[in-house]
N, C-alpha and C. Protein backbone atom coordinates (compact mmCIF):
# COMPACT_ATOMS: atom_id res chain seq x y z
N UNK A 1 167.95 60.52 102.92
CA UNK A 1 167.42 61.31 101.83
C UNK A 1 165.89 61.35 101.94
N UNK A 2 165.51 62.46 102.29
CA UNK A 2 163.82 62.54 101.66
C UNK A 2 163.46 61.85 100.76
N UNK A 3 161.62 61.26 100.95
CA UNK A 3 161.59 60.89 100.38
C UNK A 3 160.83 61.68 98.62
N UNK A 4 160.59 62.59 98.77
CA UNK A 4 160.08 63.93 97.89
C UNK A 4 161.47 64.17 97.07
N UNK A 5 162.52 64.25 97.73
CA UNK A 5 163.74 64.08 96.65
C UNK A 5 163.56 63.22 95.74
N UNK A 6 163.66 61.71 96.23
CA UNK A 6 163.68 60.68 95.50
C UNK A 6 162.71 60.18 94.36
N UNK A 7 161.45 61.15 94.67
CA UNK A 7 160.33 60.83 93.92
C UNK A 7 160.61 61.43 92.89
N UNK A 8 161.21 62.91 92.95
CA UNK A 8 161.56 64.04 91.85
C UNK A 8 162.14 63.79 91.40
N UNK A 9 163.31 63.13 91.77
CA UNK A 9 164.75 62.70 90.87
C UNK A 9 163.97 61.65 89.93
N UNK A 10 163.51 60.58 90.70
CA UNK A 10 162.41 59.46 89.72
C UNK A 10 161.67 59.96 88.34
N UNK A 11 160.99 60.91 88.80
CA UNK A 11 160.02 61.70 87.84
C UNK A 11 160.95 62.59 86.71
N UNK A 12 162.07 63.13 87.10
CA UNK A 12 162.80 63.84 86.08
C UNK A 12 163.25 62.67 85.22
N UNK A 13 163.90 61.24 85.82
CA UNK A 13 164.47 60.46 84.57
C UNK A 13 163.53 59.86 84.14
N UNK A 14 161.97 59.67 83.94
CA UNK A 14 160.92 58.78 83.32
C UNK A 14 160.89 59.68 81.85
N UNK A 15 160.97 58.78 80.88
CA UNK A 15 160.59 59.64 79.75
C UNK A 15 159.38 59.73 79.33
N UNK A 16 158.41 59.03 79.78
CA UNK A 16 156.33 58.77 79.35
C UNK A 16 156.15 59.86 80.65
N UNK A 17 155.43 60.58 79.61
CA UNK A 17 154.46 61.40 80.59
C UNK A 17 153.87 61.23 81.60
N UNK A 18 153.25 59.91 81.02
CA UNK A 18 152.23 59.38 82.35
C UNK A 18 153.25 58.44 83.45
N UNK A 19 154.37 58.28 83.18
CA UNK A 19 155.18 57.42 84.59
C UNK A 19 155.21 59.05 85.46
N UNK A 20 155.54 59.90 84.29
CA UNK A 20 156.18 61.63 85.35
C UNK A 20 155.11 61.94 85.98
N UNK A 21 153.77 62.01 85.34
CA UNK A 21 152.63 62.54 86.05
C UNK A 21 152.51 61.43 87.79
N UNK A 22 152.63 60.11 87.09
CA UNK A 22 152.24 59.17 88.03
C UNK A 22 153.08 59.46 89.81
N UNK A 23 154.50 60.27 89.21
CA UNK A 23 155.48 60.36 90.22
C UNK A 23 155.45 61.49 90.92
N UNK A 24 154.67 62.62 89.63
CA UNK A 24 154.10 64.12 90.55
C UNK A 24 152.77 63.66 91.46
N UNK A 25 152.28 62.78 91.14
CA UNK A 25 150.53 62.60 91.97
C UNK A 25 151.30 62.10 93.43
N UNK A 26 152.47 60.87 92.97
CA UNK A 26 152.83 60.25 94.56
C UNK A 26 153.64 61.10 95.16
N UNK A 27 154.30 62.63 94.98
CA UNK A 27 155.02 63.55 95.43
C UNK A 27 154.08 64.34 95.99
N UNK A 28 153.16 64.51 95.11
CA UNK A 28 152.01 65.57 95.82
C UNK A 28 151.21 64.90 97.05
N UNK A 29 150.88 63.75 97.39
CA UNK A 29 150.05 63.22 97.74
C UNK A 29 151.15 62.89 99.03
N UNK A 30 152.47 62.46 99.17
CA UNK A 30 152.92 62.32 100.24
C UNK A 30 152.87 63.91 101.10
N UNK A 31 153.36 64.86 100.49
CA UNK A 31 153.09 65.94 100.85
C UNK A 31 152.20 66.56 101.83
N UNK A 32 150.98 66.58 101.03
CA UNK A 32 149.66 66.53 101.75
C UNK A 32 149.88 65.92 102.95
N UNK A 33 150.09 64.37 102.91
CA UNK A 33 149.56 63.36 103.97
C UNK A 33 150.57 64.07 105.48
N UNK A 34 152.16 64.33 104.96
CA UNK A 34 152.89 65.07 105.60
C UNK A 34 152.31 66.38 106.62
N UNK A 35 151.62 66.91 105.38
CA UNK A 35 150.86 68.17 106.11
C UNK A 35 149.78 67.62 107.31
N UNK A 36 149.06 67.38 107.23
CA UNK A 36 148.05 66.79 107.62
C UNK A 36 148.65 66.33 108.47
N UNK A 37 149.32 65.25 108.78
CA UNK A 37 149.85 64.64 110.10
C UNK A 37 150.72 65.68 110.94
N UNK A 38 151.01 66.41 110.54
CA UNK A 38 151.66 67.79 111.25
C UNK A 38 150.50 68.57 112.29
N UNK A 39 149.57 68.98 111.07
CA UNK A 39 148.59 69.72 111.41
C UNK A 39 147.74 69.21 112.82
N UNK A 40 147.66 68.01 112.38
CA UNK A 40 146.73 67.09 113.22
C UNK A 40 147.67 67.17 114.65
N UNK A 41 149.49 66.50 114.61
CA UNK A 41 149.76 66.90 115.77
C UNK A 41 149.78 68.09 116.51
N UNK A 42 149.09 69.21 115.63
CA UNK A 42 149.85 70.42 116.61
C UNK A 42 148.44 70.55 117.06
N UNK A 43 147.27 70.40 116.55
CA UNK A 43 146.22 70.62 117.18
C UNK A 43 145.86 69.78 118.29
N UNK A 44 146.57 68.63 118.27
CA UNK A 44 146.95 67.60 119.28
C UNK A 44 147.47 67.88 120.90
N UNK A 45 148.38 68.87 120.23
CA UNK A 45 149.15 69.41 121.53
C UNK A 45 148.99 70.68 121.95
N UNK A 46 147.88 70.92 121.19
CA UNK A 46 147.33 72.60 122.10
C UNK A 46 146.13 71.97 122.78
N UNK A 47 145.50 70.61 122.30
CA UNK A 47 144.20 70.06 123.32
C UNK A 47 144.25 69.65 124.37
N UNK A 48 146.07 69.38 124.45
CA UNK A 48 146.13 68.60 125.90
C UNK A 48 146.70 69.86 126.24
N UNK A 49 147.14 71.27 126.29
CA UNK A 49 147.89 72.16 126.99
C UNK A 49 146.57 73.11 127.45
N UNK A 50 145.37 72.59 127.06
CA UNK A 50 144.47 73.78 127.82
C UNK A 50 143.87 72.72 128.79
């Protein structure tokens, strides 16, 4: 299971705002980091193909 599932499912059963917010910041933020390490490999592998 992803882990962005698990965070969402987390965040839908918290009833305090601030646990839900706390669970959208660590959903958003894995995200990002996701992106970024993507990004980073692909620019990775066009530096070694020229």
């Amino acid at each position: 299971m992803k882990p962005t599932i698990i965070l969402g499912a987390a965040s839908a059963l918290m009833r305090s705002k601030r646990a839900k917010l706390l669970f959208l910041g660590l959903q958003f933020g894995y995200l990002t980091y996701r992106l970024v390490k993507e990004k980073r490999q692909k620019d990775m592998a066009t530096e070694h193909s020229h």
